[in-house]
PDB file of N, CA and C in Angstrom:
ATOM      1  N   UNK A   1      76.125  70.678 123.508  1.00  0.00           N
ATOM      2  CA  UNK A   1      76.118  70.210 124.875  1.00  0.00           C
ATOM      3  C   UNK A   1      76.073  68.687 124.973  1.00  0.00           C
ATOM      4  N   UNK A   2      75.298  68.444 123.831  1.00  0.00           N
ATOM      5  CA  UNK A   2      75.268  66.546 124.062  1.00  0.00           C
ATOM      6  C   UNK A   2      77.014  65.782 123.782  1.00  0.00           C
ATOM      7  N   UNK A   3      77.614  66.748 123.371  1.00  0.00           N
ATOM      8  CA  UNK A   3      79.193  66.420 123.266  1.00  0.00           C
ATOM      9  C   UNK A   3      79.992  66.224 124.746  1.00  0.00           C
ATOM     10  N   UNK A   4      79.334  66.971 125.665  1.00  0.00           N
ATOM     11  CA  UNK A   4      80.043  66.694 126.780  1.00  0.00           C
ATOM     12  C   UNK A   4      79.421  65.719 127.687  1.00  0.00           C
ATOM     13  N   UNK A   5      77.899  65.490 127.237  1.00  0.00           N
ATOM     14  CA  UNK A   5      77.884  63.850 128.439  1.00  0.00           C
ATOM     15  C   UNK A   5      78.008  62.631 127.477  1.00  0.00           C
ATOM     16  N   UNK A   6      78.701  62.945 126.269  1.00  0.00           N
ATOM     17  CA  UNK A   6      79.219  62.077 125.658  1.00  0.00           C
ATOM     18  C   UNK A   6      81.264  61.378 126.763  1.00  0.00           C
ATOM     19  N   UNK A   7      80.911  63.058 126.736  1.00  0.00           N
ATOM     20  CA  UNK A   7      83.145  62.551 127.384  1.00  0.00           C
ATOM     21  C   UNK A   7      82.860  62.241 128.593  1.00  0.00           C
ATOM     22  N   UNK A   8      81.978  62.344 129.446  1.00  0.00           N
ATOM     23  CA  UNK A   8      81.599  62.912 130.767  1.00  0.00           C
ATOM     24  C   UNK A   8      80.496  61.966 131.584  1.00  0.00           C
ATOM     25  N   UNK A   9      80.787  60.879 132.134  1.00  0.00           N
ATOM     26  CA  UNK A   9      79.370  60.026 132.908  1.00  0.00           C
ATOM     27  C   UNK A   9      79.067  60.433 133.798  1.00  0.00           C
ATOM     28  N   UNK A  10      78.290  59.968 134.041  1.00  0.00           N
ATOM     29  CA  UNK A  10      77.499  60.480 136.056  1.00  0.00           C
ATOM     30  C   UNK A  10      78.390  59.470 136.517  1.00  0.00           C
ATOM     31  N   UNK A  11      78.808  58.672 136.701  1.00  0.00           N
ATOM     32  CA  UNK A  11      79.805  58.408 137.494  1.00  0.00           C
ATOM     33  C   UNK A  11      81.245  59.025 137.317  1.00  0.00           C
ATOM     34  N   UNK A  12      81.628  59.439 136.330  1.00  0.00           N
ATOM     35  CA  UNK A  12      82.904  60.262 136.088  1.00  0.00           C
ATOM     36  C   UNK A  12      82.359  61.488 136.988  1.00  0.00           C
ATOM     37  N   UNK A  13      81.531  62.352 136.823  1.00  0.00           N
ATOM     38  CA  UNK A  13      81.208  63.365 137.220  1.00  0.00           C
ATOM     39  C   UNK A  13      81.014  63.292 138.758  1.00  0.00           C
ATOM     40  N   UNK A  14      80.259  62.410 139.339  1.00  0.00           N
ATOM     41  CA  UNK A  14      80.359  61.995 140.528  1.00  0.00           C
ATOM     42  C   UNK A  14      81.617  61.546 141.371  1.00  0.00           C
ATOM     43  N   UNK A  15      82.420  61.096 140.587  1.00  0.00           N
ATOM     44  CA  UNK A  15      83.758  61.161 141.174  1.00  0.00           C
ATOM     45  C   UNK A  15      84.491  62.446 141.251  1.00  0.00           C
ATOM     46  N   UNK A  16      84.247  63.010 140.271  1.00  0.00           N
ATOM     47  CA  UNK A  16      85.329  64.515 140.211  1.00  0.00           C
ATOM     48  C   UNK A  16      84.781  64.960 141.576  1.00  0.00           C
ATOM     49  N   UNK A  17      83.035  65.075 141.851  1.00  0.00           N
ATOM     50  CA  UNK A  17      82.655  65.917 142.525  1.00  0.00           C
ATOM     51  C   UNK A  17      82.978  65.901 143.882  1.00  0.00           C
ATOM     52  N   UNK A  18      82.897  64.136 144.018  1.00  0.00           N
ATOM     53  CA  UNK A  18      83.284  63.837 145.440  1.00  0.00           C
ATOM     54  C   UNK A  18      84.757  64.186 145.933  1.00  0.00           C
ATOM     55  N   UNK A  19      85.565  63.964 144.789  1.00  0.00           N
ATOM     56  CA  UNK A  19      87.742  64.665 145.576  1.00  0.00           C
ATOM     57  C   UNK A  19      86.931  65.810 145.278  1.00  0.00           C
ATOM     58  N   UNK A  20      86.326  66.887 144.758  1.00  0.00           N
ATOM     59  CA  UNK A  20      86.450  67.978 144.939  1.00  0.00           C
ATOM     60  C   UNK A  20      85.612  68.531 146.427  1.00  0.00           C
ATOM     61  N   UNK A  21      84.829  67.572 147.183  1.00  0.00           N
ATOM     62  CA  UNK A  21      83.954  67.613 148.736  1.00  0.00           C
ATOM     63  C   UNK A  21      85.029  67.957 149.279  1.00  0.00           C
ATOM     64  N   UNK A  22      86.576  68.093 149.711  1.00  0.00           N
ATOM     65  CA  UNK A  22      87.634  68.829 150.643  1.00  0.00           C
ATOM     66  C   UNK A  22      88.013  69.990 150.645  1.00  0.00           C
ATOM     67  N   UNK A  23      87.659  70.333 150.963  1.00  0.00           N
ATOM     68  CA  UNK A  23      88.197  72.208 151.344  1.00  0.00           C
ATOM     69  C   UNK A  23      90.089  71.909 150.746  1.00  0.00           C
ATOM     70  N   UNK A  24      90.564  71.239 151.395  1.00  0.00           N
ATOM     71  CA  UNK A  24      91.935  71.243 150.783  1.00  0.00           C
ATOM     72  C   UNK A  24      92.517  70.555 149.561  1.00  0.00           C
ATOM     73  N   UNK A  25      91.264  69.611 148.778  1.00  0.00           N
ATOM     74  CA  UNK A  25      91.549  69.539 147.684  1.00  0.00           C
ATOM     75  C   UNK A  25      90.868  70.700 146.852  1.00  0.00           C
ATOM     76  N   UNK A  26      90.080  70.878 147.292  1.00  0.00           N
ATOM     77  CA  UNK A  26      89.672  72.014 146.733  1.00  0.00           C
ATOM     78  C   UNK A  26      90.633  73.279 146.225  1.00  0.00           C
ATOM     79  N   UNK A  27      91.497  73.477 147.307  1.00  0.00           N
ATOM     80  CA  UNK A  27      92.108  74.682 147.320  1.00  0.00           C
ATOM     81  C   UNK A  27      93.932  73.914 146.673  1.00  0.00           C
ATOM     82  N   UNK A  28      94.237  72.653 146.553  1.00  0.00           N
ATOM     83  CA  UNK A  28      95.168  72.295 145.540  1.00  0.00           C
ATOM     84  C   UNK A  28      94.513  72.434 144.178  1.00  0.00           C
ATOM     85  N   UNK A  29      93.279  72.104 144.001  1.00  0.00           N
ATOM     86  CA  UNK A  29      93.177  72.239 142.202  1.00  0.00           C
ATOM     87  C   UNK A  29      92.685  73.697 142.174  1.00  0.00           C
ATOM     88  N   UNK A  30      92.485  74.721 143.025  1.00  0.00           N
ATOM     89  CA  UNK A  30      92.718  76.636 142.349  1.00  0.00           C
ATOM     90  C   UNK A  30      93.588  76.544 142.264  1.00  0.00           C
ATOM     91  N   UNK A  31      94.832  75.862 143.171  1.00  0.00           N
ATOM     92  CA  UNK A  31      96.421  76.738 143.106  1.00  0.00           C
ATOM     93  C   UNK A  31      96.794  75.941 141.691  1.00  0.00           C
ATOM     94  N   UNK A  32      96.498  74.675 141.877  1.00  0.00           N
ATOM     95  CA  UNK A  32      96.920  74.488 140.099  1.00  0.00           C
ATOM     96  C   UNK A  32      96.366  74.934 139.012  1.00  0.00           C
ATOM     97  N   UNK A  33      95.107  75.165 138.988  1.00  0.00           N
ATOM     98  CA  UNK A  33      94.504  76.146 138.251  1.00  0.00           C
ATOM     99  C   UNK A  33      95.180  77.427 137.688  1.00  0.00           C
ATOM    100  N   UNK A  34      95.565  78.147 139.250  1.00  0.00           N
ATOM    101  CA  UNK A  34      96.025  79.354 138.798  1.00  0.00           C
ATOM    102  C   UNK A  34      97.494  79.286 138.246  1.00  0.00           C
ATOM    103  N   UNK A  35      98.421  78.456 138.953  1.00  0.00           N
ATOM    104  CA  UNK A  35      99.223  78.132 138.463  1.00  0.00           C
ATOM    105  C   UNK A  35      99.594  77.781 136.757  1.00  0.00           C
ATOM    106  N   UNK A  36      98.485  77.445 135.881  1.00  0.00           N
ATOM    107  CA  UNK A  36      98.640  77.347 134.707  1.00  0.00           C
ATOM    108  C   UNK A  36      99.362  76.097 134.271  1.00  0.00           C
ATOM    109  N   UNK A  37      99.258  76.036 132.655  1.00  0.00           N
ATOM    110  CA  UNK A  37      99.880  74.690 132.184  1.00  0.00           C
ATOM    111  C   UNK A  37     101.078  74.767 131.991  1.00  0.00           C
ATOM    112  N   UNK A  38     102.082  75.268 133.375  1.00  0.00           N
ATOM    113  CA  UNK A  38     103.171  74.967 134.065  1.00  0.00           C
ATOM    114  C   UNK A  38     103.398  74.246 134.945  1.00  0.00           C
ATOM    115  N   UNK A  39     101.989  74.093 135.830  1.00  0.00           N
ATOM    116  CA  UNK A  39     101.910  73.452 137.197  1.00  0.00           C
ATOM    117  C   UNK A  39     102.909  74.083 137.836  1.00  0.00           C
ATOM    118  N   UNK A  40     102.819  73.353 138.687  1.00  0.00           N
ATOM    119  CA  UNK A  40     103.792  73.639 140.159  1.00  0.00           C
ATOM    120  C   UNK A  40     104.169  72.399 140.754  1.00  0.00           C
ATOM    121  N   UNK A  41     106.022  72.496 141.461  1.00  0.00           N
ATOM    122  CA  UNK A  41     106.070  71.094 141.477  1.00  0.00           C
ATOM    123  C   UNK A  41     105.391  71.103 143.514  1.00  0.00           C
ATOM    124  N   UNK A  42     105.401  69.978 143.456  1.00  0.00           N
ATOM    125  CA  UNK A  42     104.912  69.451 144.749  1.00  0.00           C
ATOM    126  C   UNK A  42     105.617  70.159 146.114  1.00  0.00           C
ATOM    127  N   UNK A  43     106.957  70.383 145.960  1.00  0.00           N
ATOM    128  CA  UNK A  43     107.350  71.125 147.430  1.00  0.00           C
ATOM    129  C   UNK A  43     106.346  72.814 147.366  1.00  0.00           C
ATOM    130  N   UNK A  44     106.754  73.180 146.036  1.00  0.00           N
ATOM    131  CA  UNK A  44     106.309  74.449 145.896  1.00  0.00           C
ATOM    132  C   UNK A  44     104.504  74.727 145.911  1.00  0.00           C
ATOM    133  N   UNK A  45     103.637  73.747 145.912  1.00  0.00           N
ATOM    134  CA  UNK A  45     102.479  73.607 145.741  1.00  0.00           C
ATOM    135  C   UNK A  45     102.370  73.297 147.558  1.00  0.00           C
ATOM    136  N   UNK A  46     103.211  72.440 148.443  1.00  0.00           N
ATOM    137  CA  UNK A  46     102.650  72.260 149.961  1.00  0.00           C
ATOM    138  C   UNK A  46     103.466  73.401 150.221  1.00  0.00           C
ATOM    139  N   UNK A  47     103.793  74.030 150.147  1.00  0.00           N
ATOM    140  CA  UNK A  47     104.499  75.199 151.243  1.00  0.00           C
ATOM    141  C   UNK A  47     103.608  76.268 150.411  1.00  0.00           C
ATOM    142  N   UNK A  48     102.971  76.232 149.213  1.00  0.00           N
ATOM    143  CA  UNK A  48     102.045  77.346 149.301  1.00  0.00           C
ATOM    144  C   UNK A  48     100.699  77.530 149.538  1.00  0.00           C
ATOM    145  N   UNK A  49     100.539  76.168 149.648  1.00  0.00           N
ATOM    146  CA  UNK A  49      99.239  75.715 150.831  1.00  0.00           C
ATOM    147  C   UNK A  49      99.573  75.836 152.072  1.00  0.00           C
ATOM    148  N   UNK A  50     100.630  75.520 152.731  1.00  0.00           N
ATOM    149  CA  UNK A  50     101.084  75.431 153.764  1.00  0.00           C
ATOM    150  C   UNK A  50     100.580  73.893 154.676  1.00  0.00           C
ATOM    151  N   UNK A  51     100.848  72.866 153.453  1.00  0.00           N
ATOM    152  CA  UNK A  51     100.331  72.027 153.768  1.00  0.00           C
ATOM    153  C   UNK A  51     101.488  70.718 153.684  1.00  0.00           C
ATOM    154  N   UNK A  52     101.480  69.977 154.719  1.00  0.00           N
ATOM    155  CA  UNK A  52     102.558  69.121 154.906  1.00  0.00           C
ATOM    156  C   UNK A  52     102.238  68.111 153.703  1.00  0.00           C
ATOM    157  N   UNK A  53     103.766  67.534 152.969  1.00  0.00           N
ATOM    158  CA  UNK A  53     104.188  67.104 152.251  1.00  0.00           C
ATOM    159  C   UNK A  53     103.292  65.422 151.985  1.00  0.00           C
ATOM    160  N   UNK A  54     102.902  64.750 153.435  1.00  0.00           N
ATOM    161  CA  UNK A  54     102.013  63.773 153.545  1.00  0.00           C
ATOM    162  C   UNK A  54     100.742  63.859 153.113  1.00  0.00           C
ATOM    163  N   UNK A  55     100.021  65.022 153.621  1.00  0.00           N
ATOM    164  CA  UNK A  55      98.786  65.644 153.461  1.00  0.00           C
ATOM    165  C   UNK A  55      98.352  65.685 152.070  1.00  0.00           C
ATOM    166  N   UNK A  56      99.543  66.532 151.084  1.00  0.00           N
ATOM    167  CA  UNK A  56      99.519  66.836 150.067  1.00  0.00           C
ATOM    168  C   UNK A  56      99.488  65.927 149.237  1.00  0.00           C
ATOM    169  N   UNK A  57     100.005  64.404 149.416  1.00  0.00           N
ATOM    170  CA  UNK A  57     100.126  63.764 148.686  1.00  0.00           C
ATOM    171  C   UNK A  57      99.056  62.832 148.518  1.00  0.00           C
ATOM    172  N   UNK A  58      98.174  62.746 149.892  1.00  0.00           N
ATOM    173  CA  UNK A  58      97.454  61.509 150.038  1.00  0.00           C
ATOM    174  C   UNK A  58      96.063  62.469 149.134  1.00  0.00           C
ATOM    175  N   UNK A  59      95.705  64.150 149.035  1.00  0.00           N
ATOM    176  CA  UNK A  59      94.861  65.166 148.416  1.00  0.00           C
ATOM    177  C   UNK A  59      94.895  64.851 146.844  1.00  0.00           C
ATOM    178  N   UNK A  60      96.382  64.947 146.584  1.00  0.00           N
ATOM    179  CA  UNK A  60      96.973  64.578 144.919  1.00  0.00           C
ATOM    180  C   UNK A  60      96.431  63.384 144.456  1.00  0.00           C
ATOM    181  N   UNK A  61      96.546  62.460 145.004  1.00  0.00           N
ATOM    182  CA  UNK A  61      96.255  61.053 144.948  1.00  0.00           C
ATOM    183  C   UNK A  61      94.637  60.369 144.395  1.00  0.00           C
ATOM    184  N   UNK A  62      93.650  61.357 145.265  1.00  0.00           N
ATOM    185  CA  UNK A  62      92.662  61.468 144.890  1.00  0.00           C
ATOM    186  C   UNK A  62      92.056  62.076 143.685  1.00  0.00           C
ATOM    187  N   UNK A  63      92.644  63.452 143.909  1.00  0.00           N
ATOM    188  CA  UNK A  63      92.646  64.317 142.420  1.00  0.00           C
ATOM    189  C   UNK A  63      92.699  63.829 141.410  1.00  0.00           C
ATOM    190  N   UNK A  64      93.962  63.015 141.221  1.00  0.00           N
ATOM    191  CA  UNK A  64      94.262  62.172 140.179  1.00  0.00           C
ATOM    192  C   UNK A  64      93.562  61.221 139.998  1.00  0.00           C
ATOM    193  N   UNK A  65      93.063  60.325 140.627  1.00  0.00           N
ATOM    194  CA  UNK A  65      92.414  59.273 140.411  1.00  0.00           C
ATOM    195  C   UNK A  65      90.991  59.659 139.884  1.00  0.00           C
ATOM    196  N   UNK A  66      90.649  61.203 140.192  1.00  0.00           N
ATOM    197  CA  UNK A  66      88.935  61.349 139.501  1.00  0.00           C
ATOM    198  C   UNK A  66      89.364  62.295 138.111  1.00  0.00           C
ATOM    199  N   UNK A  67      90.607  62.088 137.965  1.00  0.00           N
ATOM    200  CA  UNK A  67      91.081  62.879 136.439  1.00  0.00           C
ATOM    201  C   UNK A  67      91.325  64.427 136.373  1.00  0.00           C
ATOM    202  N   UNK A  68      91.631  64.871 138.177  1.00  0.00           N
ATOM    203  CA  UNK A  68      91.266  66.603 137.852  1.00  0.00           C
ATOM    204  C   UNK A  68      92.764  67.015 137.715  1.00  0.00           C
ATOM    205  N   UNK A  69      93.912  66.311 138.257  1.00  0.00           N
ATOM    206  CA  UNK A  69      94.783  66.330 138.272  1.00  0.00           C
ATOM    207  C   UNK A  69      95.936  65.147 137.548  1.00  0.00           C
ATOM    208  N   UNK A  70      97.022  65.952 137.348  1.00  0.00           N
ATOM    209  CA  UNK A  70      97.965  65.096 136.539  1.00  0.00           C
ATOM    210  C   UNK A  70      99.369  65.622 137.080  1.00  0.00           C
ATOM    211  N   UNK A  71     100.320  64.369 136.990  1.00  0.00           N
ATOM    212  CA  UNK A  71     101.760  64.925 137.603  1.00  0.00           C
ATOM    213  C   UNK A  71     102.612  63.692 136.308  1.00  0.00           C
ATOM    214  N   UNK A  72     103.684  64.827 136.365  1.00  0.00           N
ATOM    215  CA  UNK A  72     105.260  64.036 135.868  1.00  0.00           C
ATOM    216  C   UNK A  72     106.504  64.369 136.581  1.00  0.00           C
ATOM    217  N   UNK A  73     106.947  63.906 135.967  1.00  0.00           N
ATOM    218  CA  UNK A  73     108.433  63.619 136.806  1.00  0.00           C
ATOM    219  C   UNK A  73     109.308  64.429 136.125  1.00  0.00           C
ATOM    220  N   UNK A  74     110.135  65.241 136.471  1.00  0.00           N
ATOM    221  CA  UNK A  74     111.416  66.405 135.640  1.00  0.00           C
ATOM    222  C   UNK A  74     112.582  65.905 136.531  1.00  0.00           C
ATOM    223  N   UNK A  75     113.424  65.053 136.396  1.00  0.00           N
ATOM    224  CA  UNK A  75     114.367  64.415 136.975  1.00  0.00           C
ATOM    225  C   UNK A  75     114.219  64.201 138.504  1.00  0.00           C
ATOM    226  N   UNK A  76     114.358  64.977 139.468  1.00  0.00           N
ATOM    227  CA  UNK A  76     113.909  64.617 141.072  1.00  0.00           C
ATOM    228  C   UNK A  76     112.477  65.298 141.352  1.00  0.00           C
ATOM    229  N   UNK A  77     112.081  66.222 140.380  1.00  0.00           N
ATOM    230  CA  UNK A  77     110.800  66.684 141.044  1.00  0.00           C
ATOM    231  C   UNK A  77     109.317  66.322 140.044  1.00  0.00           C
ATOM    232  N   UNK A  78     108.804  66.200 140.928  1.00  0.00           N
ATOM    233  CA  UNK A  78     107.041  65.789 140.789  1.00  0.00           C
ATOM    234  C   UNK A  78     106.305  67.119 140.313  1.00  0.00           C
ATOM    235  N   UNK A  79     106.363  67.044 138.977  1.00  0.00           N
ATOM    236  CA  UNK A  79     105.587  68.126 138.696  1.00  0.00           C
ATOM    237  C   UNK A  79     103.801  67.913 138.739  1.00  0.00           C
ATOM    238  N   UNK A  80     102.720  68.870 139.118  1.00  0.00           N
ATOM    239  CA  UNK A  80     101.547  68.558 139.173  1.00  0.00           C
ATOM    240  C   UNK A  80     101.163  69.735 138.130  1.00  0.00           C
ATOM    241  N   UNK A  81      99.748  69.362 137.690  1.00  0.00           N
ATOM    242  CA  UNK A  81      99.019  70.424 136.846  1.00  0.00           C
ATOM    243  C   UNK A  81      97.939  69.925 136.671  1.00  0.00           C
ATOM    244  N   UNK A  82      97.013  71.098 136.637  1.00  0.00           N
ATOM    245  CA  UNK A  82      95.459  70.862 136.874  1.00  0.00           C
ATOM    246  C   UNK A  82      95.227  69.753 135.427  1.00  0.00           C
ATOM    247  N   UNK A  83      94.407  69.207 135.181  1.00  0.00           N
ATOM    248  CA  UNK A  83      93.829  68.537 134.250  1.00  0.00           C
ATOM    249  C   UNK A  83      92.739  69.707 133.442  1.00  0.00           C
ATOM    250  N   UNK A  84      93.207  70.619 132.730  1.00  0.00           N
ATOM    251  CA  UNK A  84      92.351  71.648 132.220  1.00  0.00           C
ATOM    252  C   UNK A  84      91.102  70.993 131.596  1.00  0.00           C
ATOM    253  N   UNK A  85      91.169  69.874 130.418  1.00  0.00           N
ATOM    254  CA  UNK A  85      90.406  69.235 130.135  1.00  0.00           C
ATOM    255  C   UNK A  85      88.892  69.014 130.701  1.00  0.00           C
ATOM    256  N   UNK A  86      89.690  67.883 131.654  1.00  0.00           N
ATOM    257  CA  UNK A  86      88.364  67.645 133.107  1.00  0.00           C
ATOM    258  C   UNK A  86      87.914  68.733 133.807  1.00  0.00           C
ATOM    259  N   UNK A  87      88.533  69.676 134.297  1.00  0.00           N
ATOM    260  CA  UNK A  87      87.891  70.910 134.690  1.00  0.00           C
ATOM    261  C   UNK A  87      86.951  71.493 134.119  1.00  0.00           C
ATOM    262  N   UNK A  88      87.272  71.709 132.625  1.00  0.00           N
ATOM    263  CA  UNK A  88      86.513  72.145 131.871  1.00  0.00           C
ATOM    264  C   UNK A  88      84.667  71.286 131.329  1.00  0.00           C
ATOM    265  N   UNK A  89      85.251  69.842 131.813  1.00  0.00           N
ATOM    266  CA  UNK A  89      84.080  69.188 131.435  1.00  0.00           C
ATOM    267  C   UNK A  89      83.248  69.300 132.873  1.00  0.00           C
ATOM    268  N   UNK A  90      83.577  69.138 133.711  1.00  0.00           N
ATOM    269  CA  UNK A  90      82.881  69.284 135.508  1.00  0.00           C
ATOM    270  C   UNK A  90      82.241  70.140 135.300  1.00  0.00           C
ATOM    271  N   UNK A  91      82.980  71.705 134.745  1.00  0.00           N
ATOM    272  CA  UNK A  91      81.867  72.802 135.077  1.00  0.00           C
ATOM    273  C   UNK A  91      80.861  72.964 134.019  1.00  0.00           C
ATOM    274  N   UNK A  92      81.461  72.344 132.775  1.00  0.00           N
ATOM    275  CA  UNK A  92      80.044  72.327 131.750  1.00  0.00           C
ATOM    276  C   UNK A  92      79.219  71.319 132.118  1.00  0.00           C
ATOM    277  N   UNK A  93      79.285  70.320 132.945  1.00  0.00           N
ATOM    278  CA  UNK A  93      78.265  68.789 133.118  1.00  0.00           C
ATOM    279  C   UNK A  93      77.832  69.937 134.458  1.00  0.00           C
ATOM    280  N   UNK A  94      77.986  70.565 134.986  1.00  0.00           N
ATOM    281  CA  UNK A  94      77.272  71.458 136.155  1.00  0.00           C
ATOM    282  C   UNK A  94      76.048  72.372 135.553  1.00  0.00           C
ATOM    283  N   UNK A  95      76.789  72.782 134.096  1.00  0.00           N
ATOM    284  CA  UNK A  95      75.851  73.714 133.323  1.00  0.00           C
ATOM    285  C   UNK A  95      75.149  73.256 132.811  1.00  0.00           C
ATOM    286  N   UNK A  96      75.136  72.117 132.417  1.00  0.00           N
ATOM    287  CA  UNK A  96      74.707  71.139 130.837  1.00  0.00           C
ATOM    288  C   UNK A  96      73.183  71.602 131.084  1.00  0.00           C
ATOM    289  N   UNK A  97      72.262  71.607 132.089  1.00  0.00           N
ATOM    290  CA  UNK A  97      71.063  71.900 131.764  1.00  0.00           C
ATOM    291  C   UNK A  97      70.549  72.976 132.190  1.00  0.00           C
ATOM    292  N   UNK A  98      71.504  74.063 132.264  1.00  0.00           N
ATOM    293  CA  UNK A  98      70.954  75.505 133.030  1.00  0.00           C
ATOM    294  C   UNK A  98      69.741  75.878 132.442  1.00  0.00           C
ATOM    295  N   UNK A  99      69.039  76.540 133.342  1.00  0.00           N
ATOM    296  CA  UNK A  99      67.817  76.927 133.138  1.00  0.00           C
ATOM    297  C   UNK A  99      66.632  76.147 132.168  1.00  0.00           C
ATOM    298  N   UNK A 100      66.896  75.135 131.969  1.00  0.00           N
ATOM    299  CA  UNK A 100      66.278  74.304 131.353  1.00  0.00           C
ATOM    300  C   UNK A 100      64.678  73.964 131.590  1.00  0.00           C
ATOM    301  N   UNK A 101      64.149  74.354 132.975  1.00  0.00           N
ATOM    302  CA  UNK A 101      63.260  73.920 132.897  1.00  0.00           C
ATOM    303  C   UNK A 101      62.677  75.737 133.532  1.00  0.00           C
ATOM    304  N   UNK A 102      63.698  76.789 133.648  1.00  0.00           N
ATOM    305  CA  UNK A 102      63.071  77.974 134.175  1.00  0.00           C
ATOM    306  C   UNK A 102      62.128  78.502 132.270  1.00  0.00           C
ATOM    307  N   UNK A 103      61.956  78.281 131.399  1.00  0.00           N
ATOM    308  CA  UNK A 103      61.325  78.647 130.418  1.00  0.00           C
ATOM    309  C   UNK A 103      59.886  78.340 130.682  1.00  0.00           C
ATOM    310  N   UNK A 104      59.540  76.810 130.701  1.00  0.00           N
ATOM    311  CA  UNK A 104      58.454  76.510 131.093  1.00  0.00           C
ATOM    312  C   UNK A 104      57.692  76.728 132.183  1.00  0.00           C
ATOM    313  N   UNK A 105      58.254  76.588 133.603  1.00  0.00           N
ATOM    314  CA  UNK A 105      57.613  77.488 134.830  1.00  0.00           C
ATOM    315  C   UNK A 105      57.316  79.008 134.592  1.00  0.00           C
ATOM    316  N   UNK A 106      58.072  79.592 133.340  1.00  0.00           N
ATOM    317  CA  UNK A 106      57.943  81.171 133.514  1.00  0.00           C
ATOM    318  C   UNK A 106      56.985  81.315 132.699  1.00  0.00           C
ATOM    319  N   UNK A 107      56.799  80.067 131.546  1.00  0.00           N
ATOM    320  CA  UNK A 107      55.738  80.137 130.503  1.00  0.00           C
ATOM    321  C   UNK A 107      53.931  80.053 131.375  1.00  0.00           C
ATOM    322  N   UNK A 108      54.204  78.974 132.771  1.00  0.00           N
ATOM    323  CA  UNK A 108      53.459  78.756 133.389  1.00  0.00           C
ATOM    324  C   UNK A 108      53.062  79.602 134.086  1.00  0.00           C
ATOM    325  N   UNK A 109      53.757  81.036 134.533  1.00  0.00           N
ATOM    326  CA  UNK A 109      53.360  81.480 135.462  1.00  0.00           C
ATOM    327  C   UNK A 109      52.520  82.705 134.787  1.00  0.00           C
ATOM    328  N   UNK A 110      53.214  82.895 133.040  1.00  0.00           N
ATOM    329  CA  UNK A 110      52.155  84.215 132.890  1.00  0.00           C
ATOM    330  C   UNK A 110      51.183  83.568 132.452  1.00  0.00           C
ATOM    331  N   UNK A 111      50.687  82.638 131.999  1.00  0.00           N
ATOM    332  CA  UNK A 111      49.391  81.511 131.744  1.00  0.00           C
ATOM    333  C   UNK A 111      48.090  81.814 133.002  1.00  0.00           C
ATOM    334  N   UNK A 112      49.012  81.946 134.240  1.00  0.00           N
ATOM    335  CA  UNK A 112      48.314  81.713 135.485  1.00  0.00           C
ATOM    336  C   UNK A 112      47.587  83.376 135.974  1.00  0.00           C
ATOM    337  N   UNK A 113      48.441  83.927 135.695  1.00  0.00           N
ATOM    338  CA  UNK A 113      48.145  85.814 136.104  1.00  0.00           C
ATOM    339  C   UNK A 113      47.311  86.179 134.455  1.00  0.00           C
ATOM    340  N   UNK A 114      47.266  85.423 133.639  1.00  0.00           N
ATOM    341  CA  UNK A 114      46.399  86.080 132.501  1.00  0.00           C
ATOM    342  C   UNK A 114      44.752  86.323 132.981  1.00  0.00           C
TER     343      UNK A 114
END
């Protein structure tokens, strides 16, 4: 686990978290998600949001800039695809200290009923 707040800062993490605060960026990085490491290019990603082409771009923009997202170019079209990587580090820096401190409160509590 100490490998991932090695790749991973509280400010990296704090950025992912904040583009991910939009309901509609939110719901561009599932569809790229589900979409796979094919992505989807950009017309086909706003018409299956149903989200205008402006909208979509100024959502992308952000994405990209906190690393969750990535796009290239295939002659006229803008291909996008989730950043599997960063995804993968967000939800382990979410986990990094699960239950970490429920051992000791539980250690505390049969201490207390003895």
């Amino acid at each position: 686990m100490e490998k991932i707040l090695d790749m991973l800062s509280l400010e990296d993490a704090a950025q992912a978290f904040a583009a991910l605060g939009s309901d509609q960026r939110l719901a561009v990085l599932q569809a790229l998600v589900a979409a796979g490491p094919n992505g989807l290019a950009t017309g086909a990603l706003a018409a299956r949001l149903a989200m205008p082409a402006s909208t979509l771009s100024h959502h992308i923009k952000i994405l990209r800039e906190a690393g969750l997202v990535s796009q290239t170019r295939q002659g006229r079209t803008l291909l996008l695809t989730a950043a599997f990587e960063t995804v993968e580090r967000v939800s382990a820096y979410l986990m990094l200290n699960c239950c970490a401190e429920a051992s000791a409160s539980d250690h505390n509590l049969d201490r207390s009923s003895s």
